[in-house]
C-alpha atoms as a PDB file:
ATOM      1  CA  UNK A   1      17.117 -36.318 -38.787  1.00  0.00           C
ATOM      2  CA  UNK A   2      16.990 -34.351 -35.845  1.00  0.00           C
ATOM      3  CA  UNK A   3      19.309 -33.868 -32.956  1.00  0.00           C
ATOM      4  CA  UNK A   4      19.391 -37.303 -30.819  1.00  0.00           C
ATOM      5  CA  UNK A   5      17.677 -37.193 -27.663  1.00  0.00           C
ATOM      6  CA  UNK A   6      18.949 -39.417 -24.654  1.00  0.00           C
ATOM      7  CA  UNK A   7      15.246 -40.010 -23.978  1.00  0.00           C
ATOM      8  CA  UNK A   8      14.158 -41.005 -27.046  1.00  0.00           C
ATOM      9  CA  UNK A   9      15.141 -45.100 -26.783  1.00  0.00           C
ATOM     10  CA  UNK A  10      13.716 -45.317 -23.026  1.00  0.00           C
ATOM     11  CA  UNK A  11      10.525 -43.582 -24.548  1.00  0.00           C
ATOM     12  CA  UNK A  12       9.732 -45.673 -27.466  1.00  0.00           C
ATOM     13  CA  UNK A  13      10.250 -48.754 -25.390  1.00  0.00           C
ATOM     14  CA  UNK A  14       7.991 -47.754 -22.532  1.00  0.00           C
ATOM     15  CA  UNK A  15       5.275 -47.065 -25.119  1.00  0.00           C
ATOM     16  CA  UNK A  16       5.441 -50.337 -26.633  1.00  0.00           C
ATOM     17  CA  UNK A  17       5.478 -52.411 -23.613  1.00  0.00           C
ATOM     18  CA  UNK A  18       2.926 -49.903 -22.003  1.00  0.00           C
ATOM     19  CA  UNK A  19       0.704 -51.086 -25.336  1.00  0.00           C
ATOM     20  CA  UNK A  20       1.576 -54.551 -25.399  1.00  0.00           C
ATOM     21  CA  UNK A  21       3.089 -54.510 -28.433  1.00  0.00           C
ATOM     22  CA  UNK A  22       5.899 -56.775 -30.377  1.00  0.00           C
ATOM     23  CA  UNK A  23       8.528 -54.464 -32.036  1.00  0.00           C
ATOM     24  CA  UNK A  24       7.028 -56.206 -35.437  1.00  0.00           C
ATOM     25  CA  UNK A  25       3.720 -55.213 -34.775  1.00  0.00           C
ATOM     26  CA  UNK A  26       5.075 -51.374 -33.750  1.00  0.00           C
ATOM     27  CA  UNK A  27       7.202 -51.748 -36.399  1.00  0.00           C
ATOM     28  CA  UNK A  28       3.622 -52.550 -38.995  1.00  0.00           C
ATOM     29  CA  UNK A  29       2.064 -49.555 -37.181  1.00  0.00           C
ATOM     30  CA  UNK A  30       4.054 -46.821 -38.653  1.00  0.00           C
ATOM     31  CA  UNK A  31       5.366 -48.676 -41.668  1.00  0.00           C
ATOM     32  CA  UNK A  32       9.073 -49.502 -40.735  1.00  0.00           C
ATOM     33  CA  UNK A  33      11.168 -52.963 -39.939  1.00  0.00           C
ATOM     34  CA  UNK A  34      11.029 -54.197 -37.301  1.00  0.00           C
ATOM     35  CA  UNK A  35      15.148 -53.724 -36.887  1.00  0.00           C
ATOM     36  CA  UNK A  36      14.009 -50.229 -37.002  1.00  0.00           C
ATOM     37  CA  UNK A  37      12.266 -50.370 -34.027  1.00  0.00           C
ATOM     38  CA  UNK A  38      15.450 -52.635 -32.352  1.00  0.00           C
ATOM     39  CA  UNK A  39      17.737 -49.004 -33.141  1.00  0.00           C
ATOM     40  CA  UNK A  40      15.389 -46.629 -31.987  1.00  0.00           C
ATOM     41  CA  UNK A  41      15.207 -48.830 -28.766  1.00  0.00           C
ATOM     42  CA  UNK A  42      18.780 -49.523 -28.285  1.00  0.00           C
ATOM     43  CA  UNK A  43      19.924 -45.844 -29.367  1.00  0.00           C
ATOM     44  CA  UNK A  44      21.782 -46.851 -32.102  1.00  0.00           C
ATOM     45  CA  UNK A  45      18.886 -44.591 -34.654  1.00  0.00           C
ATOM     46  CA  UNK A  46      16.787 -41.701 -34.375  1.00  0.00           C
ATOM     47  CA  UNK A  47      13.481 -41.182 -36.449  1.00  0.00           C
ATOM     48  CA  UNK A  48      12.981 -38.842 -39.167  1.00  0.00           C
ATOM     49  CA  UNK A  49      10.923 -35.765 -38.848  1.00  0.00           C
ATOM     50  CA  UNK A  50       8.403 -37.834 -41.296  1.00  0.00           C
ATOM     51  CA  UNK A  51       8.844 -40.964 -39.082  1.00  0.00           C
ATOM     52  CA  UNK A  52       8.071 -38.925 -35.735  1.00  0.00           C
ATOM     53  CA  UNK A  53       5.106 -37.748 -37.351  1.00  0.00           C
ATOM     54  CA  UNK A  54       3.438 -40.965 -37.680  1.00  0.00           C
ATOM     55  CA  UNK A  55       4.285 -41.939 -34.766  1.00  0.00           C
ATOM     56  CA  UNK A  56       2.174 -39.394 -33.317  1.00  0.00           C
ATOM     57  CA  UNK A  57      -0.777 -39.532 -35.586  1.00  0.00           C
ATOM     58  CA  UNK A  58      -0.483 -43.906 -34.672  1.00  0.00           C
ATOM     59  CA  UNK A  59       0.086 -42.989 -30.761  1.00  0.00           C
ATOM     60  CA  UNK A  60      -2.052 -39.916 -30.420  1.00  0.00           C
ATOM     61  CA  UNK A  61       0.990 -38.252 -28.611  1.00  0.00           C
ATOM     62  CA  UNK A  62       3.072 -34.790 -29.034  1.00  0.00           C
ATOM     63  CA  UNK A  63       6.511 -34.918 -29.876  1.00  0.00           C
ATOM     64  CA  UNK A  64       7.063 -34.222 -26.381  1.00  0.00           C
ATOM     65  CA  UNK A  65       6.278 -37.576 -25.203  1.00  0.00           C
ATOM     66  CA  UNK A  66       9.366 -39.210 -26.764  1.00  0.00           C
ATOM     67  CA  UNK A  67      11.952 -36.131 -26.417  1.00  0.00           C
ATOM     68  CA  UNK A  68      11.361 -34.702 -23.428  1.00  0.00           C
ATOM     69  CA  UNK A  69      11.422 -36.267 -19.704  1.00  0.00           C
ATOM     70  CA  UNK A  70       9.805 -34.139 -17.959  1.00  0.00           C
ATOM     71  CA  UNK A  71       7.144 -34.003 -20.217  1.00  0.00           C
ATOM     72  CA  UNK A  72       3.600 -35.647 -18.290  1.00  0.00           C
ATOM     73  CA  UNK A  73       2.826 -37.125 -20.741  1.00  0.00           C
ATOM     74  CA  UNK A  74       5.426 -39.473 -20.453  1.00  0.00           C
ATOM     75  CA  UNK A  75       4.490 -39.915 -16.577  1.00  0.00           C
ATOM     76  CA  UNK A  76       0.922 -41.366 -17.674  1.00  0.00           C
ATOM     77  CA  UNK A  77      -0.109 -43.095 -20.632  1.00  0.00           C
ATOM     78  CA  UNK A  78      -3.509 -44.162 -19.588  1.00  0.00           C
ATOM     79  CA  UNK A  79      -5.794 -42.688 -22.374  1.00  0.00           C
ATOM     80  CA  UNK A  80      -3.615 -45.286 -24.168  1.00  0.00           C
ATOM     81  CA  UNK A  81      -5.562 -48.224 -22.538  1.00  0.00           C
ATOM     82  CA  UNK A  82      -8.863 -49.864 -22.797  1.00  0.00           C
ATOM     83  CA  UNK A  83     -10.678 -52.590 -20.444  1.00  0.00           C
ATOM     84  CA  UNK A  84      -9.455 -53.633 -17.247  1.00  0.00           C
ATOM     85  CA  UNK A  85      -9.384 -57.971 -16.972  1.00  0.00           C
ATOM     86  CA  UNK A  86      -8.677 -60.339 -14.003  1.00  0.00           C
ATOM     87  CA  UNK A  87      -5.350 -61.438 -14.307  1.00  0.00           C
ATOM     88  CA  UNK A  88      -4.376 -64.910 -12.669  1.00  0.00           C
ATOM     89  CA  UNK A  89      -1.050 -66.757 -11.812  1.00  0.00           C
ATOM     90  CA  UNK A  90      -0.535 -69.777 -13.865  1.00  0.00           C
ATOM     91  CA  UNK A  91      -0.393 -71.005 -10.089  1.00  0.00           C
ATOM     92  CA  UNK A  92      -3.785 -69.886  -9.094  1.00  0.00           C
ATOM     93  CA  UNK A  93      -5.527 -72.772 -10.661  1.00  0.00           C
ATOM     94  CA  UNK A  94      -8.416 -72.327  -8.091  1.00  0.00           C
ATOM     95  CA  UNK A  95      -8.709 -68.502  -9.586  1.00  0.00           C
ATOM     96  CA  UNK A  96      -9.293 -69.767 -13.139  1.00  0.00           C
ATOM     97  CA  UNK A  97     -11.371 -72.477 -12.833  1.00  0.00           C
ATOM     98  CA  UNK A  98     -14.108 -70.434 -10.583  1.00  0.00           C
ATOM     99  CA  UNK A  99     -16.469 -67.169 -11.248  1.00  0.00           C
ATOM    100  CA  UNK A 100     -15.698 -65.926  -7.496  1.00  0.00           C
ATOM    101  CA  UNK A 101     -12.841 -62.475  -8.666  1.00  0.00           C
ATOM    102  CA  UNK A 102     -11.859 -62.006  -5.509  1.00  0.00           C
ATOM    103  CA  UNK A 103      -9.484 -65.205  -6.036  1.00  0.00           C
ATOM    104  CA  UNK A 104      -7.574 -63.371  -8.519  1.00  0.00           C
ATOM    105  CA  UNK A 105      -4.409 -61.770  -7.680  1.00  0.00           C
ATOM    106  CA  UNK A 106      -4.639 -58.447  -9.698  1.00  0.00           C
ATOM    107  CA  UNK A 107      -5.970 -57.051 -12.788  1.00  0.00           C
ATOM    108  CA  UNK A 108      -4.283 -56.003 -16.292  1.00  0.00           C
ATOM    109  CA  UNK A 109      -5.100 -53.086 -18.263  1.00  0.00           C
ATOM    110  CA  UNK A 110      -5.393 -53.792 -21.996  1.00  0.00           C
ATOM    111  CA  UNK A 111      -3.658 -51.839 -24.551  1.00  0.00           C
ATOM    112  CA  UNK A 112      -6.956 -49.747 -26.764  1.00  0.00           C
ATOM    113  CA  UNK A 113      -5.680 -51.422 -30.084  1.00  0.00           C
ATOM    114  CA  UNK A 114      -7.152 -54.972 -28.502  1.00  0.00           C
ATOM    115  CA  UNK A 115     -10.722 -54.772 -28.783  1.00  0.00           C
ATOM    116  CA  UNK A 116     -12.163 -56.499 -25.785  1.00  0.00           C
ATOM    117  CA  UNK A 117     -14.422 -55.213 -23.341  1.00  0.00           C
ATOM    118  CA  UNK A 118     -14.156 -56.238 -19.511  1.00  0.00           C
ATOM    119  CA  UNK A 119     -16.801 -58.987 -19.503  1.00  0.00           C
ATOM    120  CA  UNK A 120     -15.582 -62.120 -20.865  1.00  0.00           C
ATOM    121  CA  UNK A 121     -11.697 -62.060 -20.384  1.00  0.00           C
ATOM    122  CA  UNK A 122      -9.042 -62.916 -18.317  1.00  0.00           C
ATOM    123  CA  UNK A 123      -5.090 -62.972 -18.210  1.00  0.00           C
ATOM    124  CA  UNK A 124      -2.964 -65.427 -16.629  1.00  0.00           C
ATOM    125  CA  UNK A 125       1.159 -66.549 -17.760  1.00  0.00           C
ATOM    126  CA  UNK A 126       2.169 -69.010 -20.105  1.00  0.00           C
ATOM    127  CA  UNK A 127       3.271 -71.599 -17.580  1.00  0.00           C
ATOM    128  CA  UNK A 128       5.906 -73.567 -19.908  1.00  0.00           C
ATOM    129  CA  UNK A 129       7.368 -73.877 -22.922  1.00  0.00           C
ATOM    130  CA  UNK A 130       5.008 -76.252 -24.589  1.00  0.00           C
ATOM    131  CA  UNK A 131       3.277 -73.655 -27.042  1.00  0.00           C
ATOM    132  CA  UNK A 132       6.795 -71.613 -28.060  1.00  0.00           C
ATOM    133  CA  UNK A 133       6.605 -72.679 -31.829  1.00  0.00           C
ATOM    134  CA  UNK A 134       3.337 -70.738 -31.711  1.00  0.00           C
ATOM    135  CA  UNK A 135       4.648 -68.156 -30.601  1.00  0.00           C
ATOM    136  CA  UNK A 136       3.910 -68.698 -26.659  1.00  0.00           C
ATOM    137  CA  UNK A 137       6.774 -68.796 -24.292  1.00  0.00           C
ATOM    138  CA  UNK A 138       7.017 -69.433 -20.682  1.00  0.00           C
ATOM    139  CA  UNK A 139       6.022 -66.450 -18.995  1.00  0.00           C
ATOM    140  CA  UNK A 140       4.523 -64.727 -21.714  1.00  0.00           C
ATOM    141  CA  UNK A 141       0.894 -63.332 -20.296  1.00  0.00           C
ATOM    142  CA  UNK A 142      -1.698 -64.487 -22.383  1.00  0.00           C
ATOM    143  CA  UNK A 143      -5.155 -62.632 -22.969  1.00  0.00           C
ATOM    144  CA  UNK A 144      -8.380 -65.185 -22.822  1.00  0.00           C
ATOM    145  CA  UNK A 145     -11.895 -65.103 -24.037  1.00  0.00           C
ATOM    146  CA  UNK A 146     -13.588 -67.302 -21.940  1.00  0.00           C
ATOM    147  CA  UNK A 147     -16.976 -66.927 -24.033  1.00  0.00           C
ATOM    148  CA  UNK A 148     -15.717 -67.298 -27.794  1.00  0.00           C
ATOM    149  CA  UNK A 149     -16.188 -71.544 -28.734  1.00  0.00           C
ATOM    150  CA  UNK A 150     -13.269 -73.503 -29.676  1.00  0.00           C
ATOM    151  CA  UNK A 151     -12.524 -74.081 -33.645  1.00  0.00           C
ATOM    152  CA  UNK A 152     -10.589 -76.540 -35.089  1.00  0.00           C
ATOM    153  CA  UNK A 153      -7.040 -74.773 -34.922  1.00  0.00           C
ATOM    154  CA  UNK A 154      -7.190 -72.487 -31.806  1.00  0.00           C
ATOM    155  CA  UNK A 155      -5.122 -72.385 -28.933  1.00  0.00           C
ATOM    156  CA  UNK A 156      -7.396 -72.667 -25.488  1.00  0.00           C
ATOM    157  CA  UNK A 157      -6.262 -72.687 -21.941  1.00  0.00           C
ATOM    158  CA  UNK A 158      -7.581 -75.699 -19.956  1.00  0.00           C
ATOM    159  CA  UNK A 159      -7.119 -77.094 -16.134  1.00  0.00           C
ATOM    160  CA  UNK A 160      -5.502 -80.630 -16.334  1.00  0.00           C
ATOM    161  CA  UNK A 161      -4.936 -82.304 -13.568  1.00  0.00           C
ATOM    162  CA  UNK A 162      -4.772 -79.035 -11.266  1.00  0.00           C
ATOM    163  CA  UNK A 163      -2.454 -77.759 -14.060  1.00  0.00           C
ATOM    164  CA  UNK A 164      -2.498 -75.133 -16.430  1.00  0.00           C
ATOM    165  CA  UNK A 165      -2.178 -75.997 -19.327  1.00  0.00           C
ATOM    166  CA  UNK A 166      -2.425 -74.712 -23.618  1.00  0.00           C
ATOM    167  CA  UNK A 167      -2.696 -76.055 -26.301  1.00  0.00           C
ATOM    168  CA  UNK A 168      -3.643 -76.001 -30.368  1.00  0.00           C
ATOM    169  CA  UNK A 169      -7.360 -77.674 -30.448  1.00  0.00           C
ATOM    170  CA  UNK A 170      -8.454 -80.046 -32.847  1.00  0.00           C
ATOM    171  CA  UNK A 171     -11.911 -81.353 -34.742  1.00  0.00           C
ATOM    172  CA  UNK A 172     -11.771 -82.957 -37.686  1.00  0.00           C
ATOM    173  CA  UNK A 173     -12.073 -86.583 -39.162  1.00  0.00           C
ATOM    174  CA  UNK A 174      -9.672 -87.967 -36.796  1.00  0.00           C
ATOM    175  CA  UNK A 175     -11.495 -86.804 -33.603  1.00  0.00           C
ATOM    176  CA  UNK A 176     -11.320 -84.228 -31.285  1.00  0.00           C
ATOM    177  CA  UNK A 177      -8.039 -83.927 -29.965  1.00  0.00           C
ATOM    178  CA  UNK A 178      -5.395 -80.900 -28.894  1.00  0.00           C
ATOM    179  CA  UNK A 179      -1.295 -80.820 -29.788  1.00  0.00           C
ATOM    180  CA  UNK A 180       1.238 -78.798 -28.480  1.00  0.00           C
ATOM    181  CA  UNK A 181       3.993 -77.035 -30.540  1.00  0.00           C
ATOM    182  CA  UNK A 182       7.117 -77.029 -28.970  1.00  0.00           C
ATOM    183  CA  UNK A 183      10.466 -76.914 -30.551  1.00  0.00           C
ATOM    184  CA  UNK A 184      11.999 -79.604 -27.885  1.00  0.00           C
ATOM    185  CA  UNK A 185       8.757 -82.155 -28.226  1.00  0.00           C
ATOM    186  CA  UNK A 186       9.119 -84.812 -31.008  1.00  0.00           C
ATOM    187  CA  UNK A 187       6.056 -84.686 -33.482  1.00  0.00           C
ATOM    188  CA  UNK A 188       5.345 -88.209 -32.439  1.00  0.00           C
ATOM    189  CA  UNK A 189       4.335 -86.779 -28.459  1.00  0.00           C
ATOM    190  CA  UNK A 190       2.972 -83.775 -29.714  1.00  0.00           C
ATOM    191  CA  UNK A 191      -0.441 -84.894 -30.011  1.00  0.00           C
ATOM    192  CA  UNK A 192      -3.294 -86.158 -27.226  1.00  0.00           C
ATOM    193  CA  UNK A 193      -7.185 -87.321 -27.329  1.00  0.00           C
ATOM    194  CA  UNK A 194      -9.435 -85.331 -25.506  1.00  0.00           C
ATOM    195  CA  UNK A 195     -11.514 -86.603 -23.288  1.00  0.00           C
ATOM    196  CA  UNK A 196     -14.805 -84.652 -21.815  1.00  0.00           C
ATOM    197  CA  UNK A 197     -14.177 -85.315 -17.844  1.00  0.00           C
ATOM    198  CA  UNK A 198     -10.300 -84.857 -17.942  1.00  0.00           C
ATOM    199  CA  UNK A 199     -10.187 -80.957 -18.795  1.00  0.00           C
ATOM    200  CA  UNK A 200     -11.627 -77.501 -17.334  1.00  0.00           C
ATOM    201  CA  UNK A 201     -11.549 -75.581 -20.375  1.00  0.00           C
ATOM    202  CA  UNK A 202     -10.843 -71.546 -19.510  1.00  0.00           C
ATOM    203  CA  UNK A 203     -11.387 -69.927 -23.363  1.00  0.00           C
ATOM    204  CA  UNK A 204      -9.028 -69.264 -26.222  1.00  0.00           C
ATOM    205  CA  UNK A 205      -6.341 -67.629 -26.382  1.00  0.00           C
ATOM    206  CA  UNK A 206      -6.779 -64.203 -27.784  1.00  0.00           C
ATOM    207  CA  UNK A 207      -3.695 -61.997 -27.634  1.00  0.00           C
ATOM    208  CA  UNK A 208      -0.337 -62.719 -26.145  1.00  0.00           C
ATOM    209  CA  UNK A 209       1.985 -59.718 -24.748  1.00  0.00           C
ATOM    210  CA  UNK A 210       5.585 -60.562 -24.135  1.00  0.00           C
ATOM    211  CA  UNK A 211       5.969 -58.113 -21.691  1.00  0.00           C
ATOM    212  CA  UNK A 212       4.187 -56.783 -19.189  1.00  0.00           C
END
């Protein structure tokens, strides 16, 4: 291994929030566990030379970037990034239900590895708890597609009731209807009919970044 570098941990993490990226899906990027990526994060482990290396064939960045901070590289990341999106407050119902952009409050710059371009998506927060088995917690910013068509199984983002709110869709033999998936609602609560005039339906859920 080489010598540890007090930069290193700040580095790696700054990438893969800068990216938008779980340590698991880092992690699957340059073929380690995901407690792998926890160490090099925490300073508890270094990478190899091997390691290093694919992390900057997978990051398109010198070795400089994670060893040394002065380097500019690590001052600006932006090659890193693709299209630029509205991004909404859960809060900002007005914002998401309307084509007029200059309601939103700012705008979020997507990570390259999602492949979206800026027509057609939009970001807003998780506003509860009510998706978190699926992997959605509150405050979690979520990534829409506001053209793709709900399938039977996707998670959409809807106005109810001046509310944001989202949810797993449905469409099969029992009728259209959408659930939610949370691990403090009892299966028996979980799931609710859909009716055409109660909703303002946003798009699906695409991607979800934990941290922004």
């Amino acid at each position: 291994m080489y010598n540890k570098d007090e930069h290193f941990a700040a580095s790696i993490k700054e990438l893969r929030k800068s990216m938008g990226l779980t340590q698991q899906e880092m992690a699957d990027m340059i073929d380690v566990r995901k407690t792998t990526i926890c160490n090099y994060e925490s300073g508890y482990a270094t990478p190899t030379i091997a390691t290093l290396k694919k992390m900057m064939h997978a990051f398109n960045l010198s070795a400089n970037y994670f060893l040394d901070s002065s380097s500019v590289e690590r001052k600006s990341v932006q090659f890193l990034f693709g299209a630029t999106i509205p991004f909404y407050r859960a809060t900002n119902i007005k914002g998401l239900t309307t084509a007029d952009k200059t309601l939103m409050d700012s705008s979020l710059t997507l990570p390259s590895q999602i492949e979206t371009n800026k027509d057609g998506y939009l970001a807003t927060i998780a506003p509860d708890n009510m998706m978190n088995a699926a992997g959605i917690k509150k405050g979690s910013c979520v990534v829409i597609n506001t053209e793709k068509t709900l399938k039977d199984g996707c998670i959409f983002a809807a106005v109810k009731e001046n509310e944001l709110i989202l949810r797993r869709y449905h469409n099969d033999k029992a009728g259209i209807y959408m659930s939610v998936e949370s691990t403090r609602t009892p299966s028996s609560k979980s799931v609710e009919m859909i009716k055409d005039t109660e909703l303002v339906i946003i798009g699906v859920v695409t991607k979800v970044i934990f941290d922004l």
